[in-house]
N, C-alpha and C. Protein backbone atom coordinates (compact mmCIF):
# COMPACT_ATOMS: atom_id res chain seq x y z
N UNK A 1 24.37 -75.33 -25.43
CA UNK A 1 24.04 -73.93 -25.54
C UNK A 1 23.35 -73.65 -26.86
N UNK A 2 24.06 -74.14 -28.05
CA UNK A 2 22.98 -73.92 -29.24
C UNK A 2 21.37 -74.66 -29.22
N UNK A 3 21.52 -75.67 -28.18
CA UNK A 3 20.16 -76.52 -28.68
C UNK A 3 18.86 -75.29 -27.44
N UNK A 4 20.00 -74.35 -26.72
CA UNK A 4 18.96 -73.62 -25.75
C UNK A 4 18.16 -72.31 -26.71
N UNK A 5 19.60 -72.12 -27.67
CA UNK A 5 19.22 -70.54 -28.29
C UNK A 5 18.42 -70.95 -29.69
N UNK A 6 18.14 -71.97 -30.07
CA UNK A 6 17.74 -72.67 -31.22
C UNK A 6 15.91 -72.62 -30.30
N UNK A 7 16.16 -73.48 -29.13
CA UNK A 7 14.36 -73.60 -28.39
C UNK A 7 14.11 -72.25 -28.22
N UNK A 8 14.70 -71.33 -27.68
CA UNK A 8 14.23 -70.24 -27.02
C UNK A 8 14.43 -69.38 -27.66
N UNK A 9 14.79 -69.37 -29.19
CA UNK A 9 14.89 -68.17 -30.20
C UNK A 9 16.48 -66.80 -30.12
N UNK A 10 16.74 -67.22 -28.85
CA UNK A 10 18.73 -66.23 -29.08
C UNK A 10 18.02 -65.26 -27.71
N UNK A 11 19.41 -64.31 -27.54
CA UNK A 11 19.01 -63.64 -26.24
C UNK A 11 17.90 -62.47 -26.01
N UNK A 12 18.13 -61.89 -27.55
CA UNK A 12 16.97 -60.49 -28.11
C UNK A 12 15.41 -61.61 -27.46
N UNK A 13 15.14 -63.10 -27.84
CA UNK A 13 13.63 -63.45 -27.79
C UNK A 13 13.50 -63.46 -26.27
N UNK A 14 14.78 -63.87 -25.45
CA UNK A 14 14.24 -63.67 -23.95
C UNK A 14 14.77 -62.37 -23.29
N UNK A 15 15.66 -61.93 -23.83
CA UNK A 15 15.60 -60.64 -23.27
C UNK A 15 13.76 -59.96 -23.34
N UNK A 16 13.00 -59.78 -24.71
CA UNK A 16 11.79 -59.73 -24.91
C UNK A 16 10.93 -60.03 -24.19
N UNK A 17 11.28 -61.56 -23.78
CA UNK A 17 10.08 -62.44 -22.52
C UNK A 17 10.48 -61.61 -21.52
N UNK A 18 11.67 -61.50 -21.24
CA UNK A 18 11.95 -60.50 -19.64
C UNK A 18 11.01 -59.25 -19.57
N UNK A 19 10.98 -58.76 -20.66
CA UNK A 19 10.34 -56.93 -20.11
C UNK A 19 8.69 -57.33 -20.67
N UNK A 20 8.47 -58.29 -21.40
CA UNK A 20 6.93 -58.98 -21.12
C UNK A 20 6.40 -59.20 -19.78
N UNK A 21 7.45 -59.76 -18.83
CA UNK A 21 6.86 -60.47 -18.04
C UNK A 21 7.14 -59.48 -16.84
N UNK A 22 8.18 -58.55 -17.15
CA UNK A 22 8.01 -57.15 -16.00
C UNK A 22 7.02 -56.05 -16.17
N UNK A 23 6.49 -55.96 -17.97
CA UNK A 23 5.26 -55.09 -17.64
C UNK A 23 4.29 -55.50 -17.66
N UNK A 24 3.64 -57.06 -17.38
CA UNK A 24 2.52 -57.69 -16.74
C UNK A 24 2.54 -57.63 -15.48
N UNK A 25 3.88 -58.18 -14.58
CA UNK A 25 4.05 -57.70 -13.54
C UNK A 25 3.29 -56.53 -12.58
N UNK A 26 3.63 -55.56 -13.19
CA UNK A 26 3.52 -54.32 -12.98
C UNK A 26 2.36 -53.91 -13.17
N UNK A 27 1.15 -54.72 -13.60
CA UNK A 27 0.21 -54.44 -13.90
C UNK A 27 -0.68 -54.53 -12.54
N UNK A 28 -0.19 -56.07 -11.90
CA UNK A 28 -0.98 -56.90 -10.26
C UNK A 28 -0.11 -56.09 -9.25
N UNK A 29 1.35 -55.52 -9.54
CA UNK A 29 2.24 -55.05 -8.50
C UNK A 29 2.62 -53.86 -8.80
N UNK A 30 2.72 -52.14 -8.13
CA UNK A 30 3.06 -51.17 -8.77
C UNK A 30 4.80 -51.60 -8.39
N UNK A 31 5.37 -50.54 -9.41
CA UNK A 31 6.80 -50.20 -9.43
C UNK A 31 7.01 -49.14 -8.06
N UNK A 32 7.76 -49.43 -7.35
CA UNK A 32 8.22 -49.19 -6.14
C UNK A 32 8.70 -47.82 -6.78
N UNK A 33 10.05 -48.56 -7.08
CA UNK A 33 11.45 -47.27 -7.91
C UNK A 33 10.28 -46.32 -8.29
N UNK A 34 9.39 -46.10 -8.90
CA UNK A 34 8.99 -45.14 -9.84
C UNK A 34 7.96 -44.75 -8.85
N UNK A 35 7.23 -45.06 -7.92
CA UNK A 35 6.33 -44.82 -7.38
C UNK A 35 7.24 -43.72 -6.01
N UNK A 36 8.30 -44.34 -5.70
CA UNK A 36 9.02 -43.33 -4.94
C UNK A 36 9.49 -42.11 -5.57
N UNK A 37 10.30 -42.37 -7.07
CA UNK A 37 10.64 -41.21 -7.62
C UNK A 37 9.28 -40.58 -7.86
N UNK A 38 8.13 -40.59 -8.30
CA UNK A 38 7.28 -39.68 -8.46
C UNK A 38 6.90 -39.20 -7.01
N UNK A 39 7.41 -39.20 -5.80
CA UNK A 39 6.46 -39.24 -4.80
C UNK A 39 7.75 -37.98 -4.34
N UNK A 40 8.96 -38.33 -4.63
CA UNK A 40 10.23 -37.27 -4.01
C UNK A 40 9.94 -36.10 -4.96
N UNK A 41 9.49 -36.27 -5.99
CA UNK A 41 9.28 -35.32 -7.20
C UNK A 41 8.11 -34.15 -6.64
N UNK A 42 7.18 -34.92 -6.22
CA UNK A 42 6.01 -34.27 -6.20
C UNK A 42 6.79 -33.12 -4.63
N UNK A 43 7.06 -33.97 -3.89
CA UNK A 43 7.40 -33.15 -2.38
C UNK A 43 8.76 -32.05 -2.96
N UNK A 44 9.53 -32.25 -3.92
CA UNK A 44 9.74 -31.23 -3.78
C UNK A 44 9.52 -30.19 -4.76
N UNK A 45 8.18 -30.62 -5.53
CA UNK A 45 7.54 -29.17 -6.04
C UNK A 45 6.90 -28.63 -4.90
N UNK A 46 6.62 -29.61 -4.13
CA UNK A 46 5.80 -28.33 -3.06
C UNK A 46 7.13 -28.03 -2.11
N UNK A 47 7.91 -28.54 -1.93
CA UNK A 47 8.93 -27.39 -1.54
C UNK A 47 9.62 -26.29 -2.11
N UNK A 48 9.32 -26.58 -3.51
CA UNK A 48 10.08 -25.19 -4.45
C UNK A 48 8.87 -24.29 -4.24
N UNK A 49 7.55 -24.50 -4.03
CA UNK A 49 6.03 -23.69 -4.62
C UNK A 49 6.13 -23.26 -3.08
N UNK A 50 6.37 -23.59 -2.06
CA UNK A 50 6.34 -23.11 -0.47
C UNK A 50 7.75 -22.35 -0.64
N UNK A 51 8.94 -22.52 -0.79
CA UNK A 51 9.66 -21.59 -0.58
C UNK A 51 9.77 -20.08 -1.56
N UNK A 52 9.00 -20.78 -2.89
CA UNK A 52 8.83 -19.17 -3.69
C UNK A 52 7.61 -18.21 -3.20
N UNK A 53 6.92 -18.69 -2.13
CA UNK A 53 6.07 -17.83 -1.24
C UNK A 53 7.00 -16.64 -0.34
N UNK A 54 7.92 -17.07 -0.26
CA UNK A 54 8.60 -16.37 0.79
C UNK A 54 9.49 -15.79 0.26
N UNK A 55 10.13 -15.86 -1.08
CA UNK A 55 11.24 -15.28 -1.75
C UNK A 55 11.18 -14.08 -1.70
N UNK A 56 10.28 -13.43 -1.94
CA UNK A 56 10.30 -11.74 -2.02
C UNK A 56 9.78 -11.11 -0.92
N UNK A 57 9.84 -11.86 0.35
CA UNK A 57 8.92 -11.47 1.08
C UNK A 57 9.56 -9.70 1.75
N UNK A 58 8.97 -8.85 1.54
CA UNK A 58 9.39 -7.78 2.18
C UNK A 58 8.33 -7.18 3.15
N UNK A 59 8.40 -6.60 4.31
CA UNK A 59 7.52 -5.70 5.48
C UNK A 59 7.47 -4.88 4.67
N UNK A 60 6.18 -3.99 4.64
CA UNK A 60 5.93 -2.62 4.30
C UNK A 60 6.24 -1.46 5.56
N UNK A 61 5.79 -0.26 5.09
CA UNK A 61 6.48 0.73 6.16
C UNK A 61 5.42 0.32 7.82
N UNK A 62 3.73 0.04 7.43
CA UNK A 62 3.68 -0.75 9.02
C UNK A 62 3.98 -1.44 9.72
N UNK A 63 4.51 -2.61 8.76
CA UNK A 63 4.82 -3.79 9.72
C UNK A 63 6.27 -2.91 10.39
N UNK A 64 6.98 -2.41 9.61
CA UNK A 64 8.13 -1.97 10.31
C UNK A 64 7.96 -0.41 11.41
N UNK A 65 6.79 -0.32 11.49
CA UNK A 65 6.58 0.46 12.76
C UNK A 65 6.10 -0.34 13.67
N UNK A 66 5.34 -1.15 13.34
CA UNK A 66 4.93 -2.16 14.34
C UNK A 66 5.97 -2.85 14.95
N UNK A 67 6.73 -3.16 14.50
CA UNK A 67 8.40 -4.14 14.60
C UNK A 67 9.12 -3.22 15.61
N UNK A 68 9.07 -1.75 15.61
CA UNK A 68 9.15 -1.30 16.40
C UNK A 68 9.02 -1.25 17.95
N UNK A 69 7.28 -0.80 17.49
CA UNK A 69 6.89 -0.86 18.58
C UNK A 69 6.88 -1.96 19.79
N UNK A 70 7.17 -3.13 19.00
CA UNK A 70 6.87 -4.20 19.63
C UNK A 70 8.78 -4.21 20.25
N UNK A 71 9.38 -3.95 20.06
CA UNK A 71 10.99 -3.77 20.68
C UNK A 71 11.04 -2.64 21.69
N UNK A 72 9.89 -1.73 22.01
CA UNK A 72 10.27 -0.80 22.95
C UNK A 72 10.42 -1.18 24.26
N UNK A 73 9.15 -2.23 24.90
CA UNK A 73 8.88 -2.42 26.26
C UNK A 73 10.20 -3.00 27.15
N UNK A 74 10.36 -3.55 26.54
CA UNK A 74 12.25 -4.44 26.91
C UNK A 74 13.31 -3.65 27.50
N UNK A 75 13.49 -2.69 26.75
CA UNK A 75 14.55 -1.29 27.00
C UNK A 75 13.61 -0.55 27.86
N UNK A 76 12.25 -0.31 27.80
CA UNK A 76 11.69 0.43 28.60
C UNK A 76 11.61 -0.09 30.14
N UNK A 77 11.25 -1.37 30.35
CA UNK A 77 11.54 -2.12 31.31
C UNK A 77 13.27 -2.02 32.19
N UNK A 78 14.07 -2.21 31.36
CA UNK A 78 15.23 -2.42 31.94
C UNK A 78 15.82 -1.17 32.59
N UNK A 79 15.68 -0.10 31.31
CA UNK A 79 15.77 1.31 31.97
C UNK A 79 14.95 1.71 32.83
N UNK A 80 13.79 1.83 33.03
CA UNK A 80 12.99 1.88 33.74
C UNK A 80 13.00 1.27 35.24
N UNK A 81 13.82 -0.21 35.07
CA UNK A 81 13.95 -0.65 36.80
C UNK A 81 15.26 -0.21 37.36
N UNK A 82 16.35 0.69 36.23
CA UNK A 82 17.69 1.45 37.12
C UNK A 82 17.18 2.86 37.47
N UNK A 83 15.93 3.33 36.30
CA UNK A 83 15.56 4.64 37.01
C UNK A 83 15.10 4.37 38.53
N UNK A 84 14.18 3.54 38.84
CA UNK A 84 13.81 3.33 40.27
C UNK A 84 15.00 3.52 41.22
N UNK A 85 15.92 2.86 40.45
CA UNK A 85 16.95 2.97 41.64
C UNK A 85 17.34 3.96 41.94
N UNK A 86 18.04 4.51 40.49
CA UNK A 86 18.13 5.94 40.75
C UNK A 86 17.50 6.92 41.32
N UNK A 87 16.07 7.16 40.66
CA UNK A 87 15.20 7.53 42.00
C UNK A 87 14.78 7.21 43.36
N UNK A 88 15.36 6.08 43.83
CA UNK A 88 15.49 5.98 44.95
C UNK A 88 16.59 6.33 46.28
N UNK A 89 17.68 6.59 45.37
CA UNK A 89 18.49 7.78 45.43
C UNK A 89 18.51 9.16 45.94
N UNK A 90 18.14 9.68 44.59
CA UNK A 90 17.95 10.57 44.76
C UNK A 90 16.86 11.90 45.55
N UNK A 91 15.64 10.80 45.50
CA UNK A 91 14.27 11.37 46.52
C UNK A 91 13.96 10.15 47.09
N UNK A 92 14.62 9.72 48.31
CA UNK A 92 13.92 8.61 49.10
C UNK A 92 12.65 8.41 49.91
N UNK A 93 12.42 9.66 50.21
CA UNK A 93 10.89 10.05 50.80
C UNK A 93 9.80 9.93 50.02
N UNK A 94 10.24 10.50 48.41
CA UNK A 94 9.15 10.25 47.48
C UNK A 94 9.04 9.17 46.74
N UNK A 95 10.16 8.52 46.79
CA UNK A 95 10.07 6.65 46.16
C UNK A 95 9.32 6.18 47.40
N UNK A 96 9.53 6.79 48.51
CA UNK A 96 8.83 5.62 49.25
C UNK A 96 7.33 5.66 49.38
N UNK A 97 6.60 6.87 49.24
CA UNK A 97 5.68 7.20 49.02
C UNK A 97 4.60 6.18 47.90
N UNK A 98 5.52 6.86 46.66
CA UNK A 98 5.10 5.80 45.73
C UNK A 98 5.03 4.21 46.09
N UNK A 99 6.04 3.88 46.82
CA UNK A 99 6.19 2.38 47.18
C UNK A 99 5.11 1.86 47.87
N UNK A 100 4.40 3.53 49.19
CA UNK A 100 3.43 3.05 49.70
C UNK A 100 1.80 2.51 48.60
N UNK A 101 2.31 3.61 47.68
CA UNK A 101 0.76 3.58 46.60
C UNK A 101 1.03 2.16 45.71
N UNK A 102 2.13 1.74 45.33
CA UNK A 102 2.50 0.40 45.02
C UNK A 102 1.47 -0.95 45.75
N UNK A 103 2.31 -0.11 47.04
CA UNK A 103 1.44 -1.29 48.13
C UNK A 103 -0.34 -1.44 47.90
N UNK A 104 -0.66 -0.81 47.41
CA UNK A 104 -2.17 -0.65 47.77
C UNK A 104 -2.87 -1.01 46.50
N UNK A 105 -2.22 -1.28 45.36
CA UNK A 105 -2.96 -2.17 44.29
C UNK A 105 -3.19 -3.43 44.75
N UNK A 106 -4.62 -3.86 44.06
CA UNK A 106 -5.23 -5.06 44.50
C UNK A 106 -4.23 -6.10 44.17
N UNK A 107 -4.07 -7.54 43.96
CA UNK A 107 -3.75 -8.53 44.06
C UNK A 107 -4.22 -8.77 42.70
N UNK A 108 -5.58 -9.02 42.50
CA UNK A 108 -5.62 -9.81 40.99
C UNK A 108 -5.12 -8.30 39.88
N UNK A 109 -4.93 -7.06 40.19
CA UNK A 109 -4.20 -6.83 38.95
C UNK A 109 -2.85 -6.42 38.89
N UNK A 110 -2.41 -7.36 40.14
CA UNK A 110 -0.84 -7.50 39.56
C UNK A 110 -1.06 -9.12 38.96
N UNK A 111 -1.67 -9.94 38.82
CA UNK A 111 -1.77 -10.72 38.78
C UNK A 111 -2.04 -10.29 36.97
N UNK A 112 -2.83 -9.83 36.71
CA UNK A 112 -3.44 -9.14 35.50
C UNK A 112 -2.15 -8.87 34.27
N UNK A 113 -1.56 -7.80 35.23
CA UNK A 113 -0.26 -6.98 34.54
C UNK A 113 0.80 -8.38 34.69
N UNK A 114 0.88 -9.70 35.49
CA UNK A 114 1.78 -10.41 35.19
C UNK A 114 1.01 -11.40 33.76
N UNK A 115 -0.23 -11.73 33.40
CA UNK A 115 -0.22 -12.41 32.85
C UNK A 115 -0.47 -11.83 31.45
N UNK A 116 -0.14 -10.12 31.17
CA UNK A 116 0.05 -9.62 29.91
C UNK A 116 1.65 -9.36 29.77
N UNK A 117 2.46 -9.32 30.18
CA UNK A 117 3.54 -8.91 30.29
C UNK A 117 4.48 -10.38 29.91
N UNK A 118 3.79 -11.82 30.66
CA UNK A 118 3.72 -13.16 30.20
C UNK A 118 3.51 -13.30 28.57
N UNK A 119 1.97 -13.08 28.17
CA UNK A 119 1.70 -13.38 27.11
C UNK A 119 2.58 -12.42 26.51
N UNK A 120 2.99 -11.20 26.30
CA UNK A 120 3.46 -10.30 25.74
C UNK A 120 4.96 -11.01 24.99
N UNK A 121 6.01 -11.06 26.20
CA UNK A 121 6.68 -12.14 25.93
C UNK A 121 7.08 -13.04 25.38
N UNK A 122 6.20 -13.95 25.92
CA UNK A 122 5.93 -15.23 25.54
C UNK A 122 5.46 -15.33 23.82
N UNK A 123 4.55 -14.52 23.07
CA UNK A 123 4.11 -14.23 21.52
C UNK A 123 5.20 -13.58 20.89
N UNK A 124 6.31 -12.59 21.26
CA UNK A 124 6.94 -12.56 20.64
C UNK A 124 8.35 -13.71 20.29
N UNK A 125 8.49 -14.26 21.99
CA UNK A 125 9.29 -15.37 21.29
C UNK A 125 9.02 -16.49 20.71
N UNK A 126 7.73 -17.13 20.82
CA UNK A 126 7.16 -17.65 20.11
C UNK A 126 7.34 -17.19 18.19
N UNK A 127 7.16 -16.50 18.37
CA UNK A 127 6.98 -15.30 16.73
C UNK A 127 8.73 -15.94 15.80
N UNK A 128 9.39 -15.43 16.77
CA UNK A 128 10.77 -15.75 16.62
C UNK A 128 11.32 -16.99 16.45
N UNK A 129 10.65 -17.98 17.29
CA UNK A 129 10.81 -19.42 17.61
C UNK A 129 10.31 -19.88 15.86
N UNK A 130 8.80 -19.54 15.93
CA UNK A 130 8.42 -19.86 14.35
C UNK A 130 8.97 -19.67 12.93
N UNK A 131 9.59 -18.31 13.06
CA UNK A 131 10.13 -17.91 11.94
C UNK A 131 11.38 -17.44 11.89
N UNK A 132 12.44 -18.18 11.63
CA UNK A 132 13.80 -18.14 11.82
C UNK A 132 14.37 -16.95 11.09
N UNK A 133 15.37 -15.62 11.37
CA UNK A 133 15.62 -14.97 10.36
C UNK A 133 14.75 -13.84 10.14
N UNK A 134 13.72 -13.70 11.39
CA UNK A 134 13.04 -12.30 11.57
C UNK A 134 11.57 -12.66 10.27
N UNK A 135 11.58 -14.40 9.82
CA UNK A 135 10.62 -13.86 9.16
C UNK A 135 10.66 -14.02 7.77
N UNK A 136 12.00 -14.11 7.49
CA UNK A 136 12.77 -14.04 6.46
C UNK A 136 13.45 -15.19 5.91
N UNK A 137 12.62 -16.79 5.21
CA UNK A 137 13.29 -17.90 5.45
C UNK A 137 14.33 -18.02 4.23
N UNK A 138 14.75 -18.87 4.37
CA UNK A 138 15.67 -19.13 3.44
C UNK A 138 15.14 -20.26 1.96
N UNK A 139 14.99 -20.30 0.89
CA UNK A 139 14.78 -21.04 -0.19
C UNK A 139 14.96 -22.42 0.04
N UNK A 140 13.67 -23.16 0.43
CA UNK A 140 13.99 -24.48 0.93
C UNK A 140 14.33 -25.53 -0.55
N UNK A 141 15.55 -26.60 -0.33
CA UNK A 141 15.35 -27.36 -1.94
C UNK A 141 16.39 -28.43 -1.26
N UNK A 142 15.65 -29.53 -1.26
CA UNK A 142 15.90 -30.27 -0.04
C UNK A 142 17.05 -30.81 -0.99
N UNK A 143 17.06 -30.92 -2.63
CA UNK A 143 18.38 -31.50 -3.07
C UNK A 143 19.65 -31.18 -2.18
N UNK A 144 19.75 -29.34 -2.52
CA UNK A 144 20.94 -29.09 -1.53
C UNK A 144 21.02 -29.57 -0.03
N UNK A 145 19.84 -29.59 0.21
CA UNK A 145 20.30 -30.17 2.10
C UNK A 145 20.72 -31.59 1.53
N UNK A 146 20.36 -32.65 0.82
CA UNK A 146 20.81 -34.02 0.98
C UNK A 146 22.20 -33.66 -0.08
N UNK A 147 22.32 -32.94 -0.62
CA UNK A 147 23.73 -32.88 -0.94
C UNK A 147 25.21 -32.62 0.13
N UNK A 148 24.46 -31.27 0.74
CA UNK A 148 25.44 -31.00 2.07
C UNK A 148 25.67 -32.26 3.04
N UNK A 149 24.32 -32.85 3.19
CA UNK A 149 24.37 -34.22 3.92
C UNK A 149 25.32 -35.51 3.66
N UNK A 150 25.62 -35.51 1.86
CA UNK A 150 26.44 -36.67 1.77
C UNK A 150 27.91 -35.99 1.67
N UNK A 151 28.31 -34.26 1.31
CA UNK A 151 29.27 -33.99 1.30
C UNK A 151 29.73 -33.98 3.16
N UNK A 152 29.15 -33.94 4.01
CA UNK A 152 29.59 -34.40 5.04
C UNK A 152 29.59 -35.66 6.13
N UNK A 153 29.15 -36.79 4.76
CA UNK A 153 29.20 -38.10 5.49
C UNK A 153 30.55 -38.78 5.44
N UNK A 154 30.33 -39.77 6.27
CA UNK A 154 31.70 -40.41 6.07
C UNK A 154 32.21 -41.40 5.51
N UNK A 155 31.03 -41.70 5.05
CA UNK A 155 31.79 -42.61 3.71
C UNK A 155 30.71 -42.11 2.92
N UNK A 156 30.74 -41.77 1.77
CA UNK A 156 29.58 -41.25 0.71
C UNK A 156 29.27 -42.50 0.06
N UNK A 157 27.80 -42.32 -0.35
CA UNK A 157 27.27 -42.93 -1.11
C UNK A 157 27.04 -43.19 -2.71
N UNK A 158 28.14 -43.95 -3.18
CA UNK A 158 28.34 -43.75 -4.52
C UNK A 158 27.47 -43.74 -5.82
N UNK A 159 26.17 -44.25 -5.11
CA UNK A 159 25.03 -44.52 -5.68
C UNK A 159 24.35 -43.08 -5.77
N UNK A 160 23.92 -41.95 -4.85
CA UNK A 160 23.88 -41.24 -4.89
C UNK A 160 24.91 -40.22 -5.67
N UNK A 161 25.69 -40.36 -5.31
CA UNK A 161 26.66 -39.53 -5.79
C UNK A 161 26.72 -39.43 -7.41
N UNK A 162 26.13 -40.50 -8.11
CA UNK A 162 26.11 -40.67 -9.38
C UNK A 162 24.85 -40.23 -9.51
N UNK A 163 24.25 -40.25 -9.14
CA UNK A 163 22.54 -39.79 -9.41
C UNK A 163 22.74 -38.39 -9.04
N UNK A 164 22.95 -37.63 -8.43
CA UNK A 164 23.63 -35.94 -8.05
C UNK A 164 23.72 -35.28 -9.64
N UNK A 165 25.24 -36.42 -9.94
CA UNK A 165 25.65 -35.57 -11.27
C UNK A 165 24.99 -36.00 -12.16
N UNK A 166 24.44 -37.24 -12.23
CA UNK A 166 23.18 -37.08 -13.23
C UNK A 166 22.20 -36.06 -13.75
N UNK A 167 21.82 -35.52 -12.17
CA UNK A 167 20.77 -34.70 -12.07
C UNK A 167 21.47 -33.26 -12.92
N UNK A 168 22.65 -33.11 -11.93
CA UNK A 168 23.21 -32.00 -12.78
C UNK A 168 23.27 -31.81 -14.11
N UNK A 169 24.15 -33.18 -14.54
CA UNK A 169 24.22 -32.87 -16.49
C UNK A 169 22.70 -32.79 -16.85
N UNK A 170 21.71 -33.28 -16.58
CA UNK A 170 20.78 -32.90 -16.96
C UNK A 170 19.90 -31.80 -16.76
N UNK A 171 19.77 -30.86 -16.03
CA UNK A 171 19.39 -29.52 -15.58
C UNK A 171 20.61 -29.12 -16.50
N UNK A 172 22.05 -29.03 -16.76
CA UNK A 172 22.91 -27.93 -17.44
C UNK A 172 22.36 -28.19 -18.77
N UNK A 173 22.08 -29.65 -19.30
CA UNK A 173 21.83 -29.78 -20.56
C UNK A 173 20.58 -29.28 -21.04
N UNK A 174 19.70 -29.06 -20.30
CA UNK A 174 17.98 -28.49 -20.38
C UNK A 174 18.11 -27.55 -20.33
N UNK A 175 19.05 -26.73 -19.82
CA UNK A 175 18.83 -25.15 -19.88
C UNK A 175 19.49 -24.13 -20.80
């Protein structure tokens, strides 16, 4: 052992050769580790810069007449097909009348009135489908989702788990 640390100068001269020969390395091969951490870094500035789009998001007084308007046809519809009944009830001669003038619209514009009443529909749940919360998303920061994720795994990842509170003491200590 002395005749190794005597040739090769003690552990400081190859410890030395070691991080020589990892940042030549690194020169023909990038760093993975660091090439991923800059790459999780970057995605979630654009998830902090996409969810502070939406933070304050408030409707003004149109959109909330519009929001309205767009909730009437539904109730108008539903009430509207017990009034029939009711009016059919109550004046059966003259519902049926109407029923006859019913009869006598063409074909393509019931066809017409089904495929706005479709789209009508169909765009607002769509609308809904897109934007969870009326519209209103929630502050995306994917740390907390992969946090909730390992606080409900079943065996946690201790590796993570140390990198978590890393992260923490360092955000408490920066601020």
């Amino acid at each position: 052992m002395g005749l190794m640390q005597r040739i090769l100068g003690g552990p400081q001269t190859i410890a030395a050769a070691g991080e020589a020969v990892s940042d030549v390395a690194e020169i023909f091969h990038a760093n993975e580790t660091r090439a991923m951490e800059l790459s999780a870094e970057a995605h979630r500035a654009a998830l902090d810069a996409h969810g502070d789009e939406f933070q304050y998001g408030r409707s003004g007084l149109f959109d909330r007449v519009i929001n309205g308007i767009n909730r009437m046809p539904r109730p108008f519809l539903a009430l509207g097909t017990i009034g029939l009944f009711v009016f059919a009830m109550v004046d059966p001669e003259a519902f049926a009348a109407r029923m006859v003038g019913l009869n006598e619209v063409p074909e393509p514009l019931w066809w017409l009135l089904g495929a706005i009443v479709s789209f009508y529909f169909g765009a607002r749940e769509m609308h809904y489908f897109r934007t969870p919360n009326g519209g209103r998303l929630p502050r995306m920061r994917p740390r907390d989702l992969a946090e909730d994720a390992t606080e409900t795994a079943a065996d946690p990842n201790p590796a993570l788990e140390r990198w978590f509170r890393e992260q923490r003491d360092s955000e408490e200590g920066g601020d």
